[in-house]
C-alpha atoms as a PDB file:
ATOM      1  CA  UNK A   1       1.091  -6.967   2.657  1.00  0.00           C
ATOM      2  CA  UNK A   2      -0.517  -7.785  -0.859  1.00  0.00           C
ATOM      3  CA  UNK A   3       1.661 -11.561  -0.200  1.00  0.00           C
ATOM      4  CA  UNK A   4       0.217 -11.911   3.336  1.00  0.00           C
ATOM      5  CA  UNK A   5      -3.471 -11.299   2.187  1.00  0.00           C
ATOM      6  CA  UNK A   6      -3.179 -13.789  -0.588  1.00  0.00           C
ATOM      7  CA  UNK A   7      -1.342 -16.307   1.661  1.00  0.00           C
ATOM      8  CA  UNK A   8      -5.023 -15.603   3.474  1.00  0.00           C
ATOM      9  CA  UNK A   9      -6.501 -16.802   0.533  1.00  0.00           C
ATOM     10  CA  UNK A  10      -7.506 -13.599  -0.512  1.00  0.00           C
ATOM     11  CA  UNK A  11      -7.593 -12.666  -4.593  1.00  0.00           C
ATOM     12  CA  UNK A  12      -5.127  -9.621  -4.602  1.00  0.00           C
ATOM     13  CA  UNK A  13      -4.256  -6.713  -6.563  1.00  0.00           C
ATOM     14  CA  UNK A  14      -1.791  -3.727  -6.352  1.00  0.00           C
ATOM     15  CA  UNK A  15      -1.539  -0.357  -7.615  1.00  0.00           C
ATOM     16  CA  UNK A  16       1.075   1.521  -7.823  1.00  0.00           C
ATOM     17  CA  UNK A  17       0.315   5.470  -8.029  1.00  0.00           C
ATOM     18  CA  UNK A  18       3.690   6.757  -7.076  1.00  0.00           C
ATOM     19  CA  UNK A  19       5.608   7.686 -10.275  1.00  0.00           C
ATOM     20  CA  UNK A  20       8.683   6.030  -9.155  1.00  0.00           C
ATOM     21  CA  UNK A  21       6.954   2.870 -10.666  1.00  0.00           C
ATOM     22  CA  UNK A  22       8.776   1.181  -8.059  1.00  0.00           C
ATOM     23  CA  UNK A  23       6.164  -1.013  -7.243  1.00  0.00           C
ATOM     24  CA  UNK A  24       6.323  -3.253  -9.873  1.00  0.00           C
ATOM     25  CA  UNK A  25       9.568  -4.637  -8.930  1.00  0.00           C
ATOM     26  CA  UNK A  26       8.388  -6.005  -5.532  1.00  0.00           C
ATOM     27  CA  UNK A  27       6.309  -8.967  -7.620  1.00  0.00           C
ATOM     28  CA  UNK A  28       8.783  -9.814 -10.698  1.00  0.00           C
ATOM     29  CA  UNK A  29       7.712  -7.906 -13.349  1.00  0.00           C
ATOM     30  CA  UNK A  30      11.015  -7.099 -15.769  1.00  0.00           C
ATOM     31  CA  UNK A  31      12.654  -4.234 -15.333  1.00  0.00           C
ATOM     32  CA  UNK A  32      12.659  -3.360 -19.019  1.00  0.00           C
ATOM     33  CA  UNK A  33       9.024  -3.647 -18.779  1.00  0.00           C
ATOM     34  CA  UNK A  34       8.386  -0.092 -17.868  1.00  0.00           C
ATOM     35  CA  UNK A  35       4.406   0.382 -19.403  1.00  0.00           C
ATOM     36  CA  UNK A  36       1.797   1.653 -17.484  1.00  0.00           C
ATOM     37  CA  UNK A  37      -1.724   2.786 -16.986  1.00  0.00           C
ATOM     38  CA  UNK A  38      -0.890   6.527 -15.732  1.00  0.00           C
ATOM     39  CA  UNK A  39      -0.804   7.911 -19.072  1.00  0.00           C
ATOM     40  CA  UNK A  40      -4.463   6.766 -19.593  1.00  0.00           C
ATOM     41  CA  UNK A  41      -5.113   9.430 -16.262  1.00  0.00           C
ATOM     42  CA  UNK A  42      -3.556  12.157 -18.146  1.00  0.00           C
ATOM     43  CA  UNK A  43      -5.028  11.255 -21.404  1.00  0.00           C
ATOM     44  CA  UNK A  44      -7.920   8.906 -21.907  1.00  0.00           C
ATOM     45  CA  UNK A  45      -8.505   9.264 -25.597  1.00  0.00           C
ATOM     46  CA  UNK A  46      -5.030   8.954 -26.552  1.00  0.00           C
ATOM     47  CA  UNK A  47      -3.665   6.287 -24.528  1.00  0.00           C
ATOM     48  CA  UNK A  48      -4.415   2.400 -24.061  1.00  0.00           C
ATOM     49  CA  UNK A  49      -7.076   0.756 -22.006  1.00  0.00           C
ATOM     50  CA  UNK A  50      -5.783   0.540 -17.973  1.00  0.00           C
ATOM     51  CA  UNK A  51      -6.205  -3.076 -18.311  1.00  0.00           C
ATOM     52  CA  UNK A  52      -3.717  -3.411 -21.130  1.00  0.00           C
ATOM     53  CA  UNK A  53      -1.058  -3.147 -18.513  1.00  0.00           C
ATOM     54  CA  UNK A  54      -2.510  -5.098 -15.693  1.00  0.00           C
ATOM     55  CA  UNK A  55       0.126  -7.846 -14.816  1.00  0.00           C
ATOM     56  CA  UNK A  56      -0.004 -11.434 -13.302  1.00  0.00           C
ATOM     57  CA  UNK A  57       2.857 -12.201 -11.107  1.00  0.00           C
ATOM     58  CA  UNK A  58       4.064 -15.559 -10.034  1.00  0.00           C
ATOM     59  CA  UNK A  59       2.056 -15.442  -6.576  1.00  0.00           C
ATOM     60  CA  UNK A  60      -1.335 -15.150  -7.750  1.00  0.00           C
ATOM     61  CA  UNK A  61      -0.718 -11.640  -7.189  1.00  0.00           C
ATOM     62  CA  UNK A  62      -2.106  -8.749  -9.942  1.00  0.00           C
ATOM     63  CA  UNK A  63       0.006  -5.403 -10.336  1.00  0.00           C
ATOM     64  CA  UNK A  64      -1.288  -2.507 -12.155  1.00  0.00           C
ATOM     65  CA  UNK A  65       2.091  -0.525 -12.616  1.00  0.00           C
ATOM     66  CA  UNK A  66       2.477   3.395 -12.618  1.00  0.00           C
ATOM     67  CA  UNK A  67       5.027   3.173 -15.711  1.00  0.00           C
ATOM     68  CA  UNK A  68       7.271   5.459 -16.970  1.00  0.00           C
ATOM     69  CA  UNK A  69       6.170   9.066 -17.756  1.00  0.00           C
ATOM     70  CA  UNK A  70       9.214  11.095 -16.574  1.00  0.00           C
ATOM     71  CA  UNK A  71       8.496  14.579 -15.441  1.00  0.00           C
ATOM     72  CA  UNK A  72       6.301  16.012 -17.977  1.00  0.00           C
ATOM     73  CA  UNK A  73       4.435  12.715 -17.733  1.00  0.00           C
ATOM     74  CA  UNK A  74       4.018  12.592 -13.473  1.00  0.00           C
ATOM     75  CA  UNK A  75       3.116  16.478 -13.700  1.00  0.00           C
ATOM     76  CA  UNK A  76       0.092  15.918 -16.103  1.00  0.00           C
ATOM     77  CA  UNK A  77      -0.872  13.546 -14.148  1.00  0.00           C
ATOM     78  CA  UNK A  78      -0.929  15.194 -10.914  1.00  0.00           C
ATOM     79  CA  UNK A  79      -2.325  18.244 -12.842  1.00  0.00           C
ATOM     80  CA  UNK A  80      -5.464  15.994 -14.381  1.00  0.00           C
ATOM     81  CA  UNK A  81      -6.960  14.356 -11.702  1.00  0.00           C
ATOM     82  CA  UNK A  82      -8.064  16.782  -9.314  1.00  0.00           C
ATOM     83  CA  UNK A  83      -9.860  17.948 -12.748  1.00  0.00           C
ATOM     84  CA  UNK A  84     -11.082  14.780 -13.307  1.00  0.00           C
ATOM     85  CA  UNK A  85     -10.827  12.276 -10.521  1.00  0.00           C
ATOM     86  CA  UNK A  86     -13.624   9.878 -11.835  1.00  0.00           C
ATOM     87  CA  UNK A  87     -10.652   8.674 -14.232  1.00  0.00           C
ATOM     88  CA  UNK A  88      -8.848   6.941 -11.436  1.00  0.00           C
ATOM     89  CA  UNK A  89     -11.978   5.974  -9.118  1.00  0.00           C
ATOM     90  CA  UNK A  90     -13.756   4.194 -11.889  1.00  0.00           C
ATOM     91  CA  UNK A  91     -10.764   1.363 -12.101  1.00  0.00           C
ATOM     92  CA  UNK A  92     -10.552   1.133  -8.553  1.00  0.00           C
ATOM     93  CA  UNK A  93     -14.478   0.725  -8.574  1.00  0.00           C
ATOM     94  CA  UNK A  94     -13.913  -2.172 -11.521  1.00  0.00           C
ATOM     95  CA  UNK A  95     -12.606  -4.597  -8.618  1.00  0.00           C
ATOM     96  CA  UNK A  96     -15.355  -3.793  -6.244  1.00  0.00           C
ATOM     97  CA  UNK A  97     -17.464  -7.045  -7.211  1.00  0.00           C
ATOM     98  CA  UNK A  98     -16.086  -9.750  -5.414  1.00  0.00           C
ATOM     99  CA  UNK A  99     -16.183  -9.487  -1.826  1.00  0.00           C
ATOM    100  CA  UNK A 100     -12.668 -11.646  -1.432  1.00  0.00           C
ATOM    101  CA  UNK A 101     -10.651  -9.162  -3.917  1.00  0.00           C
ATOM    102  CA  UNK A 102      -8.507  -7.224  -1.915  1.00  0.00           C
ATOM    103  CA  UNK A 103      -7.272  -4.158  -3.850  1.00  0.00           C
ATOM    104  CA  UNK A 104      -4.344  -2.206  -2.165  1.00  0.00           C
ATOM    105  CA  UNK A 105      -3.400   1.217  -3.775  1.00  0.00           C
ATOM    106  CA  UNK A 106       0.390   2.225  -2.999  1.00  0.00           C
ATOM    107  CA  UNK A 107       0.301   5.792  -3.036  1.00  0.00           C
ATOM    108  CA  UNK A 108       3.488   8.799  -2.823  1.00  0.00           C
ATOM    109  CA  UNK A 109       4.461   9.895   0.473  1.00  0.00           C
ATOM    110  CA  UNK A 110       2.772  12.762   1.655  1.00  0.00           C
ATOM    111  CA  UNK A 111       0.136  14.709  -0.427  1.00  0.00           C
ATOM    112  CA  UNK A 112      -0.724  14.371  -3.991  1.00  0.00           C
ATOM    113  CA  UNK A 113      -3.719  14.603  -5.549  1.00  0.00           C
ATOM    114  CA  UNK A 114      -3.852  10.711  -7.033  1.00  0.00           C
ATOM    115  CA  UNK A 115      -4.015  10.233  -2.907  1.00  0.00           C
ATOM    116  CA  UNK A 116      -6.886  12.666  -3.076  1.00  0.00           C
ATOM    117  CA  UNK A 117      -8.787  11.086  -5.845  1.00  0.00           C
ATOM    118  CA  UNK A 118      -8.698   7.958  -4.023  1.00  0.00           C
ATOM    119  CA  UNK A 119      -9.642   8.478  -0.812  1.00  0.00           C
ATOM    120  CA  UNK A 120     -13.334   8.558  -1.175  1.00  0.00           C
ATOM    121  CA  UNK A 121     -13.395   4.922  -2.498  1.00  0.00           C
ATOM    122  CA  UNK A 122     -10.731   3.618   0.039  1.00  0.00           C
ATOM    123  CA  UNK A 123     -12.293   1.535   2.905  1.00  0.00           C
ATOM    124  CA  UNK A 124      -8.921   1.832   5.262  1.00  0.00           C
ATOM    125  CA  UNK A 125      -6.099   3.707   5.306  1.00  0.00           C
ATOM    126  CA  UNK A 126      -3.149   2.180   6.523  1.00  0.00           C
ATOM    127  CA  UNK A 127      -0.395   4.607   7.354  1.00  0.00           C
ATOM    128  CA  UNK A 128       2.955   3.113   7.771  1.00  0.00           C
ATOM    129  CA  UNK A 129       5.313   5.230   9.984  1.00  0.00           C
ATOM    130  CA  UNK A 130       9.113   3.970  11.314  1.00  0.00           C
ATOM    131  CA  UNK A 131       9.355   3.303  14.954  1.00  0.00           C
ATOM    132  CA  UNK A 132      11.432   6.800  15.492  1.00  0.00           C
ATOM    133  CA  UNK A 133      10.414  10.044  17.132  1.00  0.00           C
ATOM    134  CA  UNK A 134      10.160  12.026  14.170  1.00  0.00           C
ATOM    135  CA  UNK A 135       7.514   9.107  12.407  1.00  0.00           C
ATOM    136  CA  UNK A 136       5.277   9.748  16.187  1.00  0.00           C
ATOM    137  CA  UNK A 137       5.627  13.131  16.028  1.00  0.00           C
ATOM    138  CA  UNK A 138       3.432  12.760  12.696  1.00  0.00           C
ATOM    139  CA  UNK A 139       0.594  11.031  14.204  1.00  0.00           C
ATOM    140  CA  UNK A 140      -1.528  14.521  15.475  1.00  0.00           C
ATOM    141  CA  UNK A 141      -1.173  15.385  11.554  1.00  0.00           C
ATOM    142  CA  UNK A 142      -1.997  12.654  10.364  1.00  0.00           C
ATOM    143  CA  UNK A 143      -5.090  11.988  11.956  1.00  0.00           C
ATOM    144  CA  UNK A 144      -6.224  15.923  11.895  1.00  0.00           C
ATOM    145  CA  UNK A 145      -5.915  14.994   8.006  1.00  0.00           C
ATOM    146  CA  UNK A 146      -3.181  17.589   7.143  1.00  0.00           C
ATOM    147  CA  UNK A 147      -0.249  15.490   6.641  1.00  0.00           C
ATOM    148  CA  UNK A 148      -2.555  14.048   2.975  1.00  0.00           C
ATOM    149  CA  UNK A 149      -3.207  18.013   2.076  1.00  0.00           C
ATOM    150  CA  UNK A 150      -6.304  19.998   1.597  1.00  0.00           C
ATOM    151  CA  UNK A 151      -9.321  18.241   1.094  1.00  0.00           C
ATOM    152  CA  UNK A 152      -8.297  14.601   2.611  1.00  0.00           C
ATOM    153  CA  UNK A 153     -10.127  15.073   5.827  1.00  0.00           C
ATOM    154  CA  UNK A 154     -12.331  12.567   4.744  1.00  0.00           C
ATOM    155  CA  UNK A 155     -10.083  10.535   4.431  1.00  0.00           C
ATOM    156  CA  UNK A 156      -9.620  10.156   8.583  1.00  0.00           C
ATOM    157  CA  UNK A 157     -13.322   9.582   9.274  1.00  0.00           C
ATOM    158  CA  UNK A 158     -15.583   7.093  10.317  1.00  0.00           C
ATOM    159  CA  UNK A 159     -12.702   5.231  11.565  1.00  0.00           C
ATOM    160  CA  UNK A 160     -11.006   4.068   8.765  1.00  0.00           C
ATOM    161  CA  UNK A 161      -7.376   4.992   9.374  1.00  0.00           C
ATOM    162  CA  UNK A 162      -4.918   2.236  10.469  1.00  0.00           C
ATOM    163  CA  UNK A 163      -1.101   2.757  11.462  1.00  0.00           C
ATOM    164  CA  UNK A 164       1.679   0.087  11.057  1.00  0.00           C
ATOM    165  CA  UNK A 165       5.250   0.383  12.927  1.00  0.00           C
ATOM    166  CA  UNK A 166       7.760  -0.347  10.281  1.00  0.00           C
ATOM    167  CA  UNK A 167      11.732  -1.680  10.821  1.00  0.00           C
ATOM    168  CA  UNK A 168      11.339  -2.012  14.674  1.00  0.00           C
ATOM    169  CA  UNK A 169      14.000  -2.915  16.355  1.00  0.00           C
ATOM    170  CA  UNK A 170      13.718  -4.654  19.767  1.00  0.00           C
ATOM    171  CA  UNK A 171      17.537  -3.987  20.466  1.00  0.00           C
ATOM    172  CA  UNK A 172      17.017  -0.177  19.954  1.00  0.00           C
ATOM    173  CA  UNK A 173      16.493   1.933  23.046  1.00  0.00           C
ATOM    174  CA  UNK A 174      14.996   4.650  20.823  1.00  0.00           C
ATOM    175  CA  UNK A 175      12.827   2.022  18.667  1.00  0.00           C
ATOM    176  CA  UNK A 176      11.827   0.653  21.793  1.00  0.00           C
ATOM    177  CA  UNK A 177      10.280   3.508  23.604  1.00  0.00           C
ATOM    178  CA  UNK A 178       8.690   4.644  20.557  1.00  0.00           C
ATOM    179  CA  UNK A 179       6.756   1.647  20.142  1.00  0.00           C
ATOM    180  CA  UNK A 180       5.750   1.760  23.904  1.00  0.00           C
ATOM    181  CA  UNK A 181       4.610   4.985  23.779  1.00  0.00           C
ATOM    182  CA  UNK A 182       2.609   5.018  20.417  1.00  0.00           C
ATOM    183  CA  UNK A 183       0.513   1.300  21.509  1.00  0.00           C
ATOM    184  CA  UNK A 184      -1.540   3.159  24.188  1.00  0.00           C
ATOM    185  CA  UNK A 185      -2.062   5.744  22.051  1.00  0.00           C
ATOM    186  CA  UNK A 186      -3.542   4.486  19.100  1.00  0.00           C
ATOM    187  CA  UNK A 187      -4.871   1.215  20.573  1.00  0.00           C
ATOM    188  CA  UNK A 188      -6.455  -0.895  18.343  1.00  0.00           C
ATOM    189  CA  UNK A 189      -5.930   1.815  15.534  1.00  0.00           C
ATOM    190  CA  UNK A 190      -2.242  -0.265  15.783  1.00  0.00           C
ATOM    191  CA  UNK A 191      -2.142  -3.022  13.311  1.00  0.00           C
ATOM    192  CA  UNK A 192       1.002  -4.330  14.268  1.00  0.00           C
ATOM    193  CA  UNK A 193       5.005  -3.986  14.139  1.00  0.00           C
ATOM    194  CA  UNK A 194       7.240  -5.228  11.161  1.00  0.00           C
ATOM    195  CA  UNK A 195      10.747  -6.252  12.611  1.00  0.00           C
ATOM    196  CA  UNK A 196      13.685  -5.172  10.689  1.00  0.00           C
ATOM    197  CA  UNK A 197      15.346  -8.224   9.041  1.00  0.00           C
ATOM    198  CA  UNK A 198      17.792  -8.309   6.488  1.00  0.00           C
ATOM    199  CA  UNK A 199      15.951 -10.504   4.764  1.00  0.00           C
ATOM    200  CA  UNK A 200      13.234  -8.068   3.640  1.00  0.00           C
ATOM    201  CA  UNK A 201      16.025  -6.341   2.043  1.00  0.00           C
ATOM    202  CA  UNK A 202      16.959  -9.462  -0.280  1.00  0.00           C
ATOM    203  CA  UNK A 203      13.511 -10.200  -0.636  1.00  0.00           C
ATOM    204  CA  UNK A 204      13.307  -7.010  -2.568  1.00  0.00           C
ATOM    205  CA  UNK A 205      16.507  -7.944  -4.517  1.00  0.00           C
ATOM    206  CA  UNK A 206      14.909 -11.180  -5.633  1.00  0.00           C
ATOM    207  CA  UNK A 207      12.026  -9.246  -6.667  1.00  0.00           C
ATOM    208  CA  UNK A 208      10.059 -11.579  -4.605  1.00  0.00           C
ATOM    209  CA  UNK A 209       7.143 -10.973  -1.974  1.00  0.00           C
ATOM    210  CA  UNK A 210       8.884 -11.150   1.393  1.00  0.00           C
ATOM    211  CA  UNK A 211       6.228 -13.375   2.491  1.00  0.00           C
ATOM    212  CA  UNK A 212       7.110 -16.005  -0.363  1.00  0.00           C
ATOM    213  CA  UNK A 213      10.677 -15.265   0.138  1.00  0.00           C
ATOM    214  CA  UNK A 214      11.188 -16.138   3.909  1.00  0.00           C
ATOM    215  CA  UNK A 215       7.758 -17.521   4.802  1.00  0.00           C
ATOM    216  CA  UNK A 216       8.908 -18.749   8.182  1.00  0.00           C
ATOM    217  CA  UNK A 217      11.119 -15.615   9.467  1.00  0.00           C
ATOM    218  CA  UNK A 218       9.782 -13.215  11.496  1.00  0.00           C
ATOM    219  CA  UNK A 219       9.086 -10.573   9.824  1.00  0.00           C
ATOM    220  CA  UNK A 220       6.605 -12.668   7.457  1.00  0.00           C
ATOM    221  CA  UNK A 221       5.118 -13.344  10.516  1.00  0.00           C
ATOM    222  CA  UNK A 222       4.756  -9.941  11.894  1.00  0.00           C
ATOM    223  CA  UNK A 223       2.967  -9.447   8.370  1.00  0.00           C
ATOM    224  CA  UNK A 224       0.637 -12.310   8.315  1.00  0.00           C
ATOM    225  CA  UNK A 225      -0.167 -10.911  11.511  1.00  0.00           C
ATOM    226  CA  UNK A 226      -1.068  -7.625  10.261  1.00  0.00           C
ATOM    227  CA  UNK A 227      -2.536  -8.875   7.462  1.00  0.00           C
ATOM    228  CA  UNK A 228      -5.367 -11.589   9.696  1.00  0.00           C
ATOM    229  CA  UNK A 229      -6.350  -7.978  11.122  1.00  0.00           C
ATOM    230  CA  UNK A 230      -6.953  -6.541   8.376  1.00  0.00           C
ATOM    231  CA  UNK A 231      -9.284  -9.505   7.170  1.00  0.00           C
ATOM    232  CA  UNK A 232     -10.623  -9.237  10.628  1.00  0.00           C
ATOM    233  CA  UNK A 233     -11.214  -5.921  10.443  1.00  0.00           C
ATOM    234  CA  UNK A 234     -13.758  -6.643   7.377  1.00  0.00           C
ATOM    235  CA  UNK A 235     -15.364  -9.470   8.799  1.00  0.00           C
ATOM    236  CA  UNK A 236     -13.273 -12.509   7.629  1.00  0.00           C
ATOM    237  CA  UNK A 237     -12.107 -14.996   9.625  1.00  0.00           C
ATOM    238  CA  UNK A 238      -8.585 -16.518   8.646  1.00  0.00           C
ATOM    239  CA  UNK A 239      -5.508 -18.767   9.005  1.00  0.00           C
ATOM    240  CA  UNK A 240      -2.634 -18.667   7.924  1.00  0.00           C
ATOM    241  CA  UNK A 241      -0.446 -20.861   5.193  1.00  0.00           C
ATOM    242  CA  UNK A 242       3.028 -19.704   5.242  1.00  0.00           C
ATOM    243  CA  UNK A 243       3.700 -21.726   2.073  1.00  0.00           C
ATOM    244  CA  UNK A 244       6.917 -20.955  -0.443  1.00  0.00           C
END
């Protein structure tokens, strides 16, 4: 999605608050390179400024990885900012000034508290479920806020959730019927469907953004897709350039 946005024209940034650190991967950066700003949640005084470990992919693309804590690490974490949840909304508020930046926050399945901490400065919250009964089954709890844990209720208001199908599969009763019955429902609260392709899967061995990867297949266009309604949904008209 961060790809699509920027093939919008959009200045982009990512970060990645699941402690898989995971994210990184997705835009290039080394896999030895395993720094990141989490620590400085934990322990402000002690650790480096977040922006030491801001990094510029190839695309045009920012990433602000988790980095490697381990378990001690990811618990203090998780333990500090409910305490203190300024710590993590102040750097989301640093790239607030420009009107173009588009700042998307990859958070952990399910509830955590860095989900929490973030969800008073988040503008939409895209939920992205798998075209299967168990993912639609979800939906009730997700928008009654429980599925994101106590607290996240705001989260759901004032309109500001958004759902995405992911790995649909036109060939799949099951896929199939789920889709059909989950587009009335949500209505325009639907961003869009993401096909399964193989390709996404090598675009995530190449460590390169699917979008840049396979710019003409159609999952890249199921995301530039989703991605012109999200700009839309903000006020932006755009087109897109499915350049490599």
């Amino acid at each position: 999605m961060a790809a699509g946005l920027a093939q919008l024209g959009f200045r982009v940034t990512v970060i990645d608050l699941d402690p898989q650190n995971a994210l990184r991967l997705h835009f290039g950066v080394p896999l030895h390179d395993t720094a990141g700003f989490a620590w400085s949640l934990a322990n402000p005084n002690a650790a480096p400024h977040w922006t030491t470990f801001l990094r510029h992919s190839h695309w045009g693309i920012d990433v602000l990885p988790f980095g490697e804590t381990g378990m001690i690490g990811a618990m203090a974490v998780a333990e500090a900012l409910p305490r203190f949840p300024e710590r993590l909304t102040q750097i989301l508020q640093a790239f607030t000034t420009d009107p173009r930046h588009m700042l998307l926050v990859d958070s952990p399945p399910g509830p955590s508290s860095a989900l929490s901490a973030a969800l008073p400065c988040v503008d939409m919250l895209v939920c992205v479920l798998l075209a299967d009964a168990i993912s639609a089954s979800l939906i009730p709890s997700i928008e009654a806020g429980r599925a994101f844990g106590p607290g996240t209720q705001a989260g759901t208001d004032g309109g500001r959730i958004r759902y995405v199908l992911n790995q649909y599969e036109s060939t799949s009763r099951l896929s199939r019927a789920t889709a059909e019955a989950i587009r009335p429902y949500l209505g325009n609260r639907l961003l869009g469907e993401i096909r399964r392709e193989e390709l996404v899967a090598e675009a995530a061995a190449s460590q390169c953004p699917l979008p840049f990867f396979a710019p003409t297949c159609m999952a890249a266009a199921d995301i530039a897709s989703i991605a012109q309604g999200i700009a839309a949904a903000f006020g932006f008209a755009t087109q897109w350039n499915p350049t490599q």
